[in-house]
PDB file of N, CA and C in Angstrom:
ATOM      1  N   UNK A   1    -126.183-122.508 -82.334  1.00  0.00           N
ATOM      2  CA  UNK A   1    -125.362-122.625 -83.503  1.00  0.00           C
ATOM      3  C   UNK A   1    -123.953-122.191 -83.131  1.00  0.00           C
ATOM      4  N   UNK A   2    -122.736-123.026 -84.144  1.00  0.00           N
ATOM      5  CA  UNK A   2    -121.399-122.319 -83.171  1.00  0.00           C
ATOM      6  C   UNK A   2    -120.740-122.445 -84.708  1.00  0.00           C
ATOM      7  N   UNK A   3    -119.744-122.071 -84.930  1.00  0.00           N
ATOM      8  CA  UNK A   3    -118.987-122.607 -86.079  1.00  0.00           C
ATOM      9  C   UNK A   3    -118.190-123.894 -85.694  1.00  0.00           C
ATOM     10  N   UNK A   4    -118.574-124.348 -86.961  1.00  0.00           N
ATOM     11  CA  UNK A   4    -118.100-126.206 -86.996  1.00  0.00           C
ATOM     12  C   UNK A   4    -116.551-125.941 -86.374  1.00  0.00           C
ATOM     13  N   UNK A   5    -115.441-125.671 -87.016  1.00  0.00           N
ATOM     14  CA  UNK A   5    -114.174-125.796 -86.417  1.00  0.00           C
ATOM     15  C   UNK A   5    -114.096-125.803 -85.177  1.00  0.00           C
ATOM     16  N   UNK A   6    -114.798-124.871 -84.618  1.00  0.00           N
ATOM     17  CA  UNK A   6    -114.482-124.675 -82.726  1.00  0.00           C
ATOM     18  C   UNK A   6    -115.554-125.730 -82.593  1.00  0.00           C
ATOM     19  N   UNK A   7    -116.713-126.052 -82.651  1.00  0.00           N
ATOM     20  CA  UNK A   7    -117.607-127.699 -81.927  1.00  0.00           C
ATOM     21  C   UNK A   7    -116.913-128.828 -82.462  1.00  0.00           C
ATOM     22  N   UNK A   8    -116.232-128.826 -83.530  1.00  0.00           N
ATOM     23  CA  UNK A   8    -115.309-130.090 -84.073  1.00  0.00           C
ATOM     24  C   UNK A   8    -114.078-130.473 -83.219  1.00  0.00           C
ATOM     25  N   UNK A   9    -113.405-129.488 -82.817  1.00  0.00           N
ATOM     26  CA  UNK A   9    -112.002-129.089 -82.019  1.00  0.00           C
ATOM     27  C   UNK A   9    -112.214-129.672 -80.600  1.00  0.00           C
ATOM     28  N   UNK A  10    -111.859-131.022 -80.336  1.00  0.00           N
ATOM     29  CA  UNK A  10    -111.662-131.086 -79.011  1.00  0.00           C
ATOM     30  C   UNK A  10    -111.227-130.728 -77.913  1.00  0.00           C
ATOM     31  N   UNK A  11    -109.956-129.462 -78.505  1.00  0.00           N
ATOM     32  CA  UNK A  11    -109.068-128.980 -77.813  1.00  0.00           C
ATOM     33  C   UNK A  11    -110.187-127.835 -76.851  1.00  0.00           C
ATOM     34  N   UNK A  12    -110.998-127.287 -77.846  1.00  0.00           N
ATOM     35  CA  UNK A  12    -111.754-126.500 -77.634  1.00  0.00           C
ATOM     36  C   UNK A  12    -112.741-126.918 -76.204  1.00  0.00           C
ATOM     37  N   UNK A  13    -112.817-126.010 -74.903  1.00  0.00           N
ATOM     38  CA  UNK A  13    -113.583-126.396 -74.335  1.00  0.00           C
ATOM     39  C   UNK A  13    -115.071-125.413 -74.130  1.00  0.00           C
ATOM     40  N   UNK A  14    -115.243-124.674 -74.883  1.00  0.00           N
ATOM     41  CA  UNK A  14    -116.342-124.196 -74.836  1.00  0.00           C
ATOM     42  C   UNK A  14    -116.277-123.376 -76.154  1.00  0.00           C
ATOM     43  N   UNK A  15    -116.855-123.556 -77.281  1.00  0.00           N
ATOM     44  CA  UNK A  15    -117.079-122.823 -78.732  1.00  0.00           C
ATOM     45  C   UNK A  15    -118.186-121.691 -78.347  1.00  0.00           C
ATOM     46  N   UNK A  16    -117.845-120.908 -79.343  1.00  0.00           N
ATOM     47  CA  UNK A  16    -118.643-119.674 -79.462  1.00  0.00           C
ATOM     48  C   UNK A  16    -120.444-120.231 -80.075  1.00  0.00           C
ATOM     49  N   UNK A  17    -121.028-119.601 -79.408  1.00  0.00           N
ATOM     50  CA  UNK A  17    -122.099-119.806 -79.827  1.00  0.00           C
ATOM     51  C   UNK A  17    -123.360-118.832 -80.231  1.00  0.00           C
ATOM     52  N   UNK A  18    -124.645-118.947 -80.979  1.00  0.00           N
ATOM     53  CA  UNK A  18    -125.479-118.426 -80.833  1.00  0.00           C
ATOM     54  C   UNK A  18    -127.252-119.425 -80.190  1.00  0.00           C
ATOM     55  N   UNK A  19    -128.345-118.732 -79.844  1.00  0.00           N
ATOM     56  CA  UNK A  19    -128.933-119.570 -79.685  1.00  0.00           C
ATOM     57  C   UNK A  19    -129.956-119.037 -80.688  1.00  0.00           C
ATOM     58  N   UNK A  20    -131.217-119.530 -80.980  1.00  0.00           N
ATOM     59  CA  UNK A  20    -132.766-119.184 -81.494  1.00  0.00           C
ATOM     60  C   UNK A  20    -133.477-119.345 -81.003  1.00  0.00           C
ATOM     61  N   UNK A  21    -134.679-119.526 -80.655  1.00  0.00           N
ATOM     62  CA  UNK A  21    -136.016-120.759 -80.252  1.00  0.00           C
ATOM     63  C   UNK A  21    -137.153-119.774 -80.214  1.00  0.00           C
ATOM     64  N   UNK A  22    -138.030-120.838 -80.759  1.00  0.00           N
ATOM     65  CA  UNK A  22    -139.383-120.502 -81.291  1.00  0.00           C
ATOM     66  C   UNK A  22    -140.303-121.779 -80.642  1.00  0.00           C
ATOM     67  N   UNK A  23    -141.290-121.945 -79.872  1.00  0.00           N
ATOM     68  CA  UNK A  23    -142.083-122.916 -79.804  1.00  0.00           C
ATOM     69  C   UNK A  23    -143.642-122.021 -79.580  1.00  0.00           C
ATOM     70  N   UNK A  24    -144.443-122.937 -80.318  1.00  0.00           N
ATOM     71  CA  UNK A  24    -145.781-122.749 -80.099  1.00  0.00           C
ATOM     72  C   UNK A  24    -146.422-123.436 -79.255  1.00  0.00           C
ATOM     73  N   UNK A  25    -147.270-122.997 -78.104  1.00  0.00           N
ATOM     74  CA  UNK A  25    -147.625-123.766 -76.670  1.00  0.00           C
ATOM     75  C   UNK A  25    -149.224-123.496 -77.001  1.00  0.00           C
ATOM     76  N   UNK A  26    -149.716-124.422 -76.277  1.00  0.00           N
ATOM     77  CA  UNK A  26    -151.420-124.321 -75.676  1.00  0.00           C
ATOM     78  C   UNK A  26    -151.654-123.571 -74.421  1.00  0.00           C
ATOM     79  N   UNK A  27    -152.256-122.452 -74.258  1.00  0.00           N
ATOM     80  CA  UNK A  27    -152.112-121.722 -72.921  1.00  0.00           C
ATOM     81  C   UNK A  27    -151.590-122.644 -71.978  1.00  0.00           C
ATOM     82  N   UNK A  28    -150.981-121.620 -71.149  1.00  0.00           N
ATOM     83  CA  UNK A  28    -150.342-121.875 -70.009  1.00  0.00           C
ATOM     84  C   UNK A  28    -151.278-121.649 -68.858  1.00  0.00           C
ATOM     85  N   UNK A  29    -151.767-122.738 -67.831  1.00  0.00           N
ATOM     86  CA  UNK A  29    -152.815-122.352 -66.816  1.00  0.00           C
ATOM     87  C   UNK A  29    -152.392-120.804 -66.010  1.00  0.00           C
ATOM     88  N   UNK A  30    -151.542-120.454 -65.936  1.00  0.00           N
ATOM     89  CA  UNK A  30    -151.244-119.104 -64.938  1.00  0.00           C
ATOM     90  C   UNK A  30    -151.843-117.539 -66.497  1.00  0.00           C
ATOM     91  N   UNK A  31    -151.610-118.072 -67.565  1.00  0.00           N
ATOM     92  CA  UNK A  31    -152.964-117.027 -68.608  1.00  0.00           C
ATOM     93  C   UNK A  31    -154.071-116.835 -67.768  1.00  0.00           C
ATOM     94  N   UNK A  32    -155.080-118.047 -67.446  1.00  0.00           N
ATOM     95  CA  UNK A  32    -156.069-118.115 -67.388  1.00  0.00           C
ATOM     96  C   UNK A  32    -157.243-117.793 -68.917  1.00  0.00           C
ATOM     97  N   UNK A  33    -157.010-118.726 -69.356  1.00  0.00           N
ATOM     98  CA  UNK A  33    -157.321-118.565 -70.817  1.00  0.00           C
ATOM     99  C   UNK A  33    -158.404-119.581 -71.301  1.00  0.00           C
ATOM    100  N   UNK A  34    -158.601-120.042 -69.994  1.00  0.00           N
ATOM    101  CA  UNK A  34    -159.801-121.302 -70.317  1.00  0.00           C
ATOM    102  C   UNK A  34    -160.704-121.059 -70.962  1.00  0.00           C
ATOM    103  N   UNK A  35    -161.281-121.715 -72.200  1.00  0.00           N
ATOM    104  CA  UNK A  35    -162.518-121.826 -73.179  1.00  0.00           C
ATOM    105  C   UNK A  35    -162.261-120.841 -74.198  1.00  0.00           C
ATOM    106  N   UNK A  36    -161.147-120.381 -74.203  1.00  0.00           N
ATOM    107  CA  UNK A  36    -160.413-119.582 -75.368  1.00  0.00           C
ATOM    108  C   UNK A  36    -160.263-120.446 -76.642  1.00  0.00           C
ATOM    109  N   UNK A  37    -159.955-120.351 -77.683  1.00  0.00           N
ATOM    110  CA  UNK A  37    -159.427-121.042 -78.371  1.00  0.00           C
ATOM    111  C   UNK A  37    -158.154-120.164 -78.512  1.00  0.00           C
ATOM    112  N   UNK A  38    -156.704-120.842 -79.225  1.00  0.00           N
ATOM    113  CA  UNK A  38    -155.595-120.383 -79.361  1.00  0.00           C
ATOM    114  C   UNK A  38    -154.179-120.569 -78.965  1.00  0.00           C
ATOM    115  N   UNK A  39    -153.612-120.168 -79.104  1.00  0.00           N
ATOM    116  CA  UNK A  39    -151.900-120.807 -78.547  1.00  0.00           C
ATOM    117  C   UNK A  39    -151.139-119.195 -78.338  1.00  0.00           C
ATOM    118  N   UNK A  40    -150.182-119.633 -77.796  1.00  0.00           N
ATOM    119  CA  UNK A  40    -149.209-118.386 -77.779  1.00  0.00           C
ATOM    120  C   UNK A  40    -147.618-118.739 -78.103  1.00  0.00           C
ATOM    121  N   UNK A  41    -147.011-118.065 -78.327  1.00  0.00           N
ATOM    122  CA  UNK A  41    -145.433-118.469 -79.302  1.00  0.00           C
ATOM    123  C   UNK A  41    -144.339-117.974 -78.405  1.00  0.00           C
ATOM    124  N   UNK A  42    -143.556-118.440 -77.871  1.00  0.00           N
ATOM    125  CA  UNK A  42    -142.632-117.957 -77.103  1.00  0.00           C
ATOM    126  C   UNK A  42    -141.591-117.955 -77.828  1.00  0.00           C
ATOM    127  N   UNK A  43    -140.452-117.177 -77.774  1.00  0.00           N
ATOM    128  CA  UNK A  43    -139.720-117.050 -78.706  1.00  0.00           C
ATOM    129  C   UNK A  43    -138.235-116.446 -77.769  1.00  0.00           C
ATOM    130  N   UNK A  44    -136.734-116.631 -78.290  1.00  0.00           N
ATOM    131  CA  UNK A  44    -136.035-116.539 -77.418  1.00  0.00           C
ATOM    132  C   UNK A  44    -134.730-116.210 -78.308  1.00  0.00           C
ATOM    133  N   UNK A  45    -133.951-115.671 -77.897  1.00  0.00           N
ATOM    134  CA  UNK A  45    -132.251-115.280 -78.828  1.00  0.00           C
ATOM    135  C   UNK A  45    -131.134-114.977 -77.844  1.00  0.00           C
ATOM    136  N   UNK A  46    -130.084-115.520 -78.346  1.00  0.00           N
ATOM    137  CA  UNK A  46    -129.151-115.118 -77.459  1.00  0.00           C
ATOM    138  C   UNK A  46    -127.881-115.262 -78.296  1.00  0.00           C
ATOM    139  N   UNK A  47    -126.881-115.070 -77.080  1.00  0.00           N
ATOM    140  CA  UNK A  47    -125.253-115.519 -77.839  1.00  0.00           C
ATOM    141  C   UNK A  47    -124.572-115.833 -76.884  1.00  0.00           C
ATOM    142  N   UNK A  48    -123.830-116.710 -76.615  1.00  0.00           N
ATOM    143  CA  UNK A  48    -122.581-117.212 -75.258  1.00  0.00           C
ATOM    144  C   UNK A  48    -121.699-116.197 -74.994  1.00  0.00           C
ATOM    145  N   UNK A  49    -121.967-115.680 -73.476  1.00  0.00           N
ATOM    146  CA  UNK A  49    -120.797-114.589 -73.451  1.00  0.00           C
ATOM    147  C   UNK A  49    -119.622-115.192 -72.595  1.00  0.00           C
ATOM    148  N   UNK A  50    -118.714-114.955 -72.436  1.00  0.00           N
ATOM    149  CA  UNK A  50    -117.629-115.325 -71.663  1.00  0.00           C
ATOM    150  C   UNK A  50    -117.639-114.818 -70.081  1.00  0.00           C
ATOM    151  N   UNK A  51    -118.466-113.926 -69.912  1.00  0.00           N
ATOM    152  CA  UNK A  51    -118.284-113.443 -68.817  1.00  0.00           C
ATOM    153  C   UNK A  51    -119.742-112.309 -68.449  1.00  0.00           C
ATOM    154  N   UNK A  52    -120.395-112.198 -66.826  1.00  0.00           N
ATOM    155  CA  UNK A  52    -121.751-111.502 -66.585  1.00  0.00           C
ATOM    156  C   UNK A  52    -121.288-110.162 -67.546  1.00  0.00           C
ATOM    157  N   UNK A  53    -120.092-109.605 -67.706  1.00  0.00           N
ATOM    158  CA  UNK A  53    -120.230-108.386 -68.215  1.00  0.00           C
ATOM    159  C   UNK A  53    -121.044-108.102 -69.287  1.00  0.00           C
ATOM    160  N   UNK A  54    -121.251-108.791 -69.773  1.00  0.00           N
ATOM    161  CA  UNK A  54    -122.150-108.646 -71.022  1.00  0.00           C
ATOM    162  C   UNK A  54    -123.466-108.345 -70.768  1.00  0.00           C
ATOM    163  N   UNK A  55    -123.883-109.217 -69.921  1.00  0.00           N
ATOM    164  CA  UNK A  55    -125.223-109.123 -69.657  1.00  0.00           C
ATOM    165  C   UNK A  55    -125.959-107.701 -69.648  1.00  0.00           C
ATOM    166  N   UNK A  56    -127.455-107.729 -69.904  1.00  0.00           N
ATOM    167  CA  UNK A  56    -127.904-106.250 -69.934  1.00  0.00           C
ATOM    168  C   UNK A  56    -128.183-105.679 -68.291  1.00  0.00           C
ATOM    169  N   UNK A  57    -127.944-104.314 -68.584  1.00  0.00           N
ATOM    170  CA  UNK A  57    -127.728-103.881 -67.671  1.00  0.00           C
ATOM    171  C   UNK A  57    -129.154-103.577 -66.614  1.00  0.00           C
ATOM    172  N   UNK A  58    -130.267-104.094 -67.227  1.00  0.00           N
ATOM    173  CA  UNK A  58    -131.939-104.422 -66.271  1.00  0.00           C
ATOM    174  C   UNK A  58    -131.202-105.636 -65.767  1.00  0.00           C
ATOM    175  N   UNK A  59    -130.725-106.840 -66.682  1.00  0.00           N
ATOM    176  CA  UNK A  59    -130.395-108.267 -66.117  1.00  0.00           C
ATOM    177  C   UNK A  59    -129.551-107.833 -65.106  1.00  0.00           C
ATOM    178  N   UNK A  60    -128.583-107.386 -64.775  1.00  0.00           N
ATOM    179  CA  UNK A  60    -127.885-107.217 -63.903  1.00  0.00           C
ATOM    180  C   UNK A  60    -128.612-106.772 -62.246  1.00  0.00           C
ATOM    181  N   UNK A  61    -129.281-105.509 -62.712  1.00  0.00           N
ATOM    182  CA  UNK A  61    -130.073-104.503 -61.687  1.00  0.00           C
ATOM    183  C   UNK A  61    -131.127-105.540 -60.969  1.00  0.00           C
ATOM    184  N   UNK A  62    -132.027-106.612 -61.700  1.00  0.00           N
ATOM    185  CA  UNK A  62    -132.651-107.692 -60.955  1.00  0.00           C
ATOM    186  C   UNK A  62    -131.972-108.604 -60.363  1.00  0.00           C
ATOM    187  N   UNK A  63    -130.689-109.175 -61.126  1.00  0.00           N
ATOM    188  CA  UNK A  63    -129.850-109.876 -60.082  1.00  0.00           C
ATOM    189  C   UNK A  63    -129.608-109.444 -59.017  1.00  0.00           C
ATOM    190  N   UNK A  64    -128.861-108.474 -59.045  1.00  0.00           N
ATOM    191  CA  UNK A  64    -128.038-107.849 -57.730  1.00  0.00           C
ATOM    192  C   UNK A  64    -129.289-107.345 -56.530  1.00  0.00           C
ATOM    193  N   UNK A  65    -130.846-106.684 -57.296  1.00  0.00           N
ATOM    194  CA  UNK A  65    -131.983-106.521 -56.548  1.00  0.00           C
ATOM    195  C   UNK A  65    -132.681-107.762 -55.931  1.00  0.00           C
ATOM    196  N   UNK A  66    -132.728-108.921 -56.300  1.00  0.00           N
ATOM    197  CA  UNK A  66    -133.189-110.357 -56.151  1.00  0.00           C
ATOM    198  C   UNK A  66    -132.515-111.258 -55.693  1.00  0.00           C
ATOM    199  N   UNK A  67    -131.507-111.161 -56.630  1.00  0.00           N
ATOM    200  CA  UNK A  67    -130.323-112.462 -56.058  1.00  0.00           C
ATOM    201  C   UNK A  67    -129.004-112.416 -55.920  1.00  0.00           C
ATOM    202  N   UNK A  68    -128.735-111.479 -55.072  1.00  0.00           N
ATOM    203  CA  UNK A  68    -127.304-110.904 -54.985  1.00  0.00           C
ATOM    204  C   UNK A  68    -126.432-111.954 -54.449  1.00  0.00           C
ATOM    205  N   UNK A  69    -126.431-113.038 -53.847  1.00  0.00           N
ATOM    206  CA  UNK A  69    -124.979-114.179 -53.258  1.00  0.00           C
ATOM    207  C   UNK A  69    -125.630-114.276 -54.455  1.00  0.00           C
ATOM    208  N   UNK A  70    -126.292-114.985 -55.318  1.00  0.00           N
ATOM    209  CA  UNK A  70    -126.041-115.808 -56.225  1.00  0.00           C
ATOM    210  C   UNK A  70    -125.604-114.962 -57.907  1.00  0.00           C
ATOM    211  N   UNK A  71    -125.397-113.714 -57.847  1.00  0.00           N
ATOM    212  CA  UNK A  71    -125.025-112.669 -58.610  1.00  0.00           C
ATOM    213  C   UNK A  71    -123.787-112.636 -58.183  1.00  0.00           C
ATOM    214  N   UNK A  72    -122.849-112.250 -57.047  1.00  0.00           N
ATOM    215  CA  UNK A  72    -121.438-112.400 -56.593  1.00  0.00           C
ATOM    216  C   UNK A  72    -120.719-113.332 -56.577  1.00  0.00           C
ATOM    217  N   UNK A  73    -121.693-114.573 -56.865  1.00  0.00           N
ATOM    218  CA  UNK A  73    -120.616-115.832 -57.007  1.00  0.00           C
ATOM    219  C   UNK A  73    -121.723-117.142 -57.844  1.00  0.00           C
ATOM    220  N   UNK A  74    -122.051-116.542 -59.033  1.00  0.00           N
ATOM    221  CA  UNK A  74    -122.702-117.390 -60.251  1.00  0.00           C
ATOM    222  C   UNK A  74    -122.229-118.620 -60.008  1.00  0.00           C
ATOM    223  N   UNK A  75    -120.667-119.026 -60.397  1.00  0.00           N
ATOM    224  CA  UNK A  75    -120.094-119.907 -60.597  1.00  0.00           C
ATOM    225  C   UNK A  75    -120.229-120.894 -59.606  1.00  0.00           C
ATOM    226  N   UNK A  76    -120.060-120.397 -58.553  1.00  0.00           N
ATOM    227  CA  UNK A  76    -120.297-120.849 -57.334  1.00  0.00           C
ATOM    228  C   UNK A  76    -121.720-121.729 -56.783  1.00  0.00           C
ATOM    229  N   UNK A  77    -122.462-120.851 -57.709  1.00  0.00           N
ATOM    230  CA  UNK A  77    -124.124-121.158 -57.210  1.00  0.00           C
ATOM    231  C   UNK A  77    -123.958-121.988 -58.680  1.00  0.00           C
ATOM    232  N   UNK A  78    -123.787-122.211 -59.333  1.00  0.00           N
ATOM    233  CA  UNK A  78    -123.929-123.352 -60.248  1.00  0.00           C
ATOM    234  C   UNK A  78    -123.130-124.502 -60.188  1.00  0.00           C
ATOM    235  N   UNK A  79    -122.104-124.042 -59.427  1.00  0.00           N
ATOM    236  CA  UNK A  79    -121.914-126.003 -59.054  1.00  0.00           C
ATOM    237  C   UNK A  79    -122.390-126.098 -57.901  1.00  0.00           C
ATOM    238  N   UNK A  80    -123.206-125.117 -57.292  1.00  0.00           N
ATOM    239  CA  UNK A  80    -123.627-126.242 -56.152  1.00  0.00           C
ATOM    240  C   UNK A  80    -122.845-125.845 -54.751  1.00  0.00           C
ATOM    241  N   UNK A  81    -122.180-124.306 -54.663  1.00  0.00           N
ATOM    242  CA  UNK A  81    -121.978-123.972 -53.255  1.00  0.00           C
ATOM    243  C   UNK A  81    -122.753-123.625 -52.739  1.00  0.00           C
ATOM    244  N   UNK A  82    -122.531-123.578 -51.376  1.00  0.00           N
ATOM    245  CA  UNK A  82    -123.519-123.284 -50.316  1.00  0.00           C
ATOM    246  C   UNK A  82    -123.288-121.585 -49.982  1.00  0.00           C
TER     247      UNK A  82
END
């Protein structure tokens, strides 16, 4: 969700946003949930930040523990540097 003026605004190249999501799934084989009956609900929230600073500070501590070039240069690793 963003406010209409800034997604209307062409000038605009990236509007403020929020996200939601809710979906209901049929187990996922890595459950192991076979002959169960039931579903499980994944569910998700966010907001567009301008910059990693935002991010929480566990999100950060697994980046930099896991994926540190691609934590020092995000931008980089999302278009596609080497």
């Amino acid at each position: 969700m963003g406010p209409f003026p800034e997604v209307a605004n062409p000038k605009v190249k990236s509007a403020n946003a929020t996200q939601n999501f809710n979906d209901i799934n049929t187990w996922a084989e890595w459950l192991k949930m076979d002959g169960h009956p039931g579903n499980y609900v994944s569910r998700g929230f966010g907001v567009k930040l301008r910059s990693m600073d935002g991010m929480p500070a566990e999100w950060t501590a697994i980046m930099r523990d896991r994926y540190p070039r691609e934590l020092a240069d995000a931008r980089g690793y999302i278009l596609g540097a080497k």
